[in-house]
Protein backbone atom coordinates (compact mmCIF):
# COMPACT_ATOMS: atom_id res chain seq x y z
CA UNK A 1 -25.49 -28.28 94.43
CA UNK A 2 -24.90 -27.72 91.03
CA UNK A 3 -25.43 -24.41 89.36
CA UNK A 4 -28.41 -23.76 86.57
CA UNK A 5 -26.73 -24.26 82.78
CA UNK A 6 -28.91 -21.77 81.12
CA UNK A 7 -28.19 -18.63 83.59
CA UNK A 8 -28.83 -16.00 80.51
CA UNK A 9 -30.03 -16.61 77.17
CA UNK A 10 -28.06 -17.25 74.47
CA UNK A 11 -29.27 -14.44 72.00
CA UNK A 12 -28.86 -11.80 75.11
CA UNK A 13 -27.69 -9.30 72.28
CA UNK A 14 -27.76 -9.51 68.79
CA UNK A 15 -25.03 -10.72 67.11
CA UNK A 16 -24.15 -7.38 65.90
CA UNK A 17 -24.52 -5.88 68.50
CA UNK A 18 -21.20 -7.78 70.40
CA UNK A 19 -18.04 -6.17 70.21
CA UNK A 20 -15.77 -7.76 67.52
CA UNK A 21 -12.24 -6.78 69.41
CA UNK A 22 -12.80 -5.61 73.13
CA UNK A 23 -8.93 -4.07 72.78
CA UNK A 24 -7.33 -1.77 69.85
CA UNK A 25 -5.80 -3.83 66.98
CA UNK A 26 -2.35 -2.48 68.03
CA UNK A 27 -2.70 -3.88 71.87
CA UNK A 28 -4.33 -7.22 70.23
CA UNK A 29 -0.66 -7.71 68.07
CA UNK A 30 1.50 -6.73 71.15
CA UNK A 31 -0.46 -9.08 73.31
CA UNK A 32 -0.01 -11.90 70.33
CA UNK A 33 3.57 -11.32 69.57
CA UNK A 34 4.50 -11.24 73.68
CA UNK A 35 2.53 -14.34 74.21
CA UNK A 36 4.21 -17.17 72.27
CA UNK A 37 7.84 -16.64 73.00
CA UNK A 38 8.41 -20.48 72.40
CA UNK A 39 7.43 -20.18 69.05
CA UNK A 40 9.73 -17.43 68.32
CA UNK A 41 13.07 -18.29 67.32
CA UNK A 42 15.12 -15.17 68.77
CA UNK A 43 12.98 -15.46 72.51
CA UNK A 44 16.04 -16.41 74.19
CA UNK A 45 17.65 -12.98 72.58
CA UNK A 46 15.47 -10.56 74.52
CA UNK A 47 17.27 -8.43 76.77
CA UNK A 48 14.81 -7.40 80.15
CA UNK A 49 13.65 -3.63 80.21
CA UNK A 50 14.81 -4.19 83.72
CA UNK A 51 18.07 -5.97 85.78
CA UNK A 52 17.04 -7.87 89.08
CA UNK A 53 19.73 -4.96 90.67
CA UNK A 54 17.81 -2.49 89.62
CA UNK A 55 14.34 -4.37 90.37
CA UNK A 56 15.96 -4.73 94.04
CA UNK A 57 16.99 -1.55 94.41
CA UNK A 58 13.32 0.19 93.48
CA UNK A 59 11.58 -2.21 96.13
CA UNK A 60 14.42 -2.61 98.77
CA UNK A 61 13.99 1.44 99.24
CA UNK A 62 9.84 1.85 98.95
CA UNK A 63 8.62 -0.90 100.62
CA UNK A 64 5.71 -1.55 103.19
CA UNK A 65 4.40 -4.65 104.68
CA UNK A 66 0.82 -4.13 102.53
CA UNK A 67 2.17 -3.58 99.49
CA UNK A 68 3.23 -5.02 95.98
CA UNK A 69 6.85 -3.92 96.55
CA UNK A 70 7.09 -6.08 99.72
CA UNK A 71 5.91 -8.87 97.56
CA UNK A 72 8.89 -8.60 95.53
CA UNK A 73 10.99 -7.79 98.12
CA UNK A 74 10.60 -10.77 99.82
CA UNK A 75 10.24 -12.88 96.76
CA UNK A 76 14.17 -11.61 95.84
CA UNK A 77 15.33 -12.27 99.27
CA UNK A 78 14.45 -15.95 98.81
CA UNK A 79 16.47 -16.15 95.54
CA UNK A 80 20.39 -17.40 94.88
CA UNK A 81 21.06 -13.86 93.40
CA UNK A 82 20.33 -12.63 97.18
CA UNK A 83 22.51 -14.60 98.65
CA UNK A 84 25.39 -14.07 96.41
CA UNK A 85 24.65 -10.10 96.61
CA UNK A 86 24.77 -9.71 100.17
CA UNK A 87 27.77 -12.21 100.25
CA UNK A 88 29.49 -10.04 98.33
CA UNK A 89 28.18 -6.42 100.80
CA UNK A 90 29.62 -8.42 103.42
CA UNK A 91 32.06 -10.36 102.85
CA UNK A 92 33.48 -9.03 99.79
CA UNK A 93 33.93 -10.40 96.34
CA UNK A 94 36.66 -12.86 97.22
CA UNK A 95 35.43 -14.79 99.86
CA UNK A 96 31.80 -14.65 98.00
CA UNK A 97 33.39 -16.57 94.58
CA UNK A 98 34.85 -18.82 97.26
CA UNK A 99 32.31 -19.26 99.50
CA UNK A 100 30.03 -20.24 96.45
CA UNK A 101 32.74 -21.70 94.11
CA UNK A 102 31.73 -18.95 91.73
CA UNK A 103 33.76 -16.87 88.97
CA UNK A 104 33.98 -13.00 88.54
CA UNK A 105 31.94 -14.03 85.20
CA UNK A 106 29.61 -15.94 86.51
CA UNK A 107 28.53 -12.68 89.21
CA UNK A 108 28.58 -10.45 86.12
CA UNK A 109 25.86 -12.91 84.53
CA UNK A 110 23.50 -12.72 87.70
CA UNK A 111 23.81 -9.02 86.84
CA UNK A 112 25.24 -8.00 90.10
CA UNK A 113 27.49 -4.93 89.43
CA UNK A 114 31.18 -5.46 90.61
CA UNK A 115 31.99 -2.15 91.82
């Protein structure tokens, strides 16, 4: 079954009568600018507002099996960064470069603090 084309008219509202820009000018650039980081040639020098340490750490402590911060939770527990983060808790730093043929460097790049 195949729905009517022609649900509400065309000239509902005068043309004048839409709104130009549903969102402030300001929001509209943001929203531009955030939106084509392909096209920008310094993308790939954005720094995150936010490490996936300190991500972890926010949901790790607040979460509950209905809620966003399980989502991400579990969606970080499925991750390499995991892996080689609780390697580390347990195991120590040594056996985790060994265990995943990993360098000090390369830990400090998954942004796993070495303290």
């Amino acid at each position: 079954m195949s729905l009517p084309k022609n649900l509400l008219p065309k000239n509902l509202l005068p043309k004048n009568m839409l709104p130009k820009n549903l969102l402030p000018s300001n929001v509209l650039h943001i929203i531009r600018e955030y939106s084509k980081p392909l096209t920008r040639p310094n993308w790939r020098d954005s720094k995150p507002l936010l490490t996936v340490y300190e991500l972890y750490l926010e949901v790790f402590h607040y979460w509950d099996e209905d809620d966003l911060h399980y989502i991400i939770y579990r969606n970080i527990k499925n991750t390499y960064w995991y892996d080689v983060y609780w390697c580390i808790k347990l195991y120590g730093l040594r056996n985790c470069c060994i265990r995943f043929g990993i360098t000090h460097d390369d830990i400090e790049e998954l942004g796993i603090p070495l303290y």
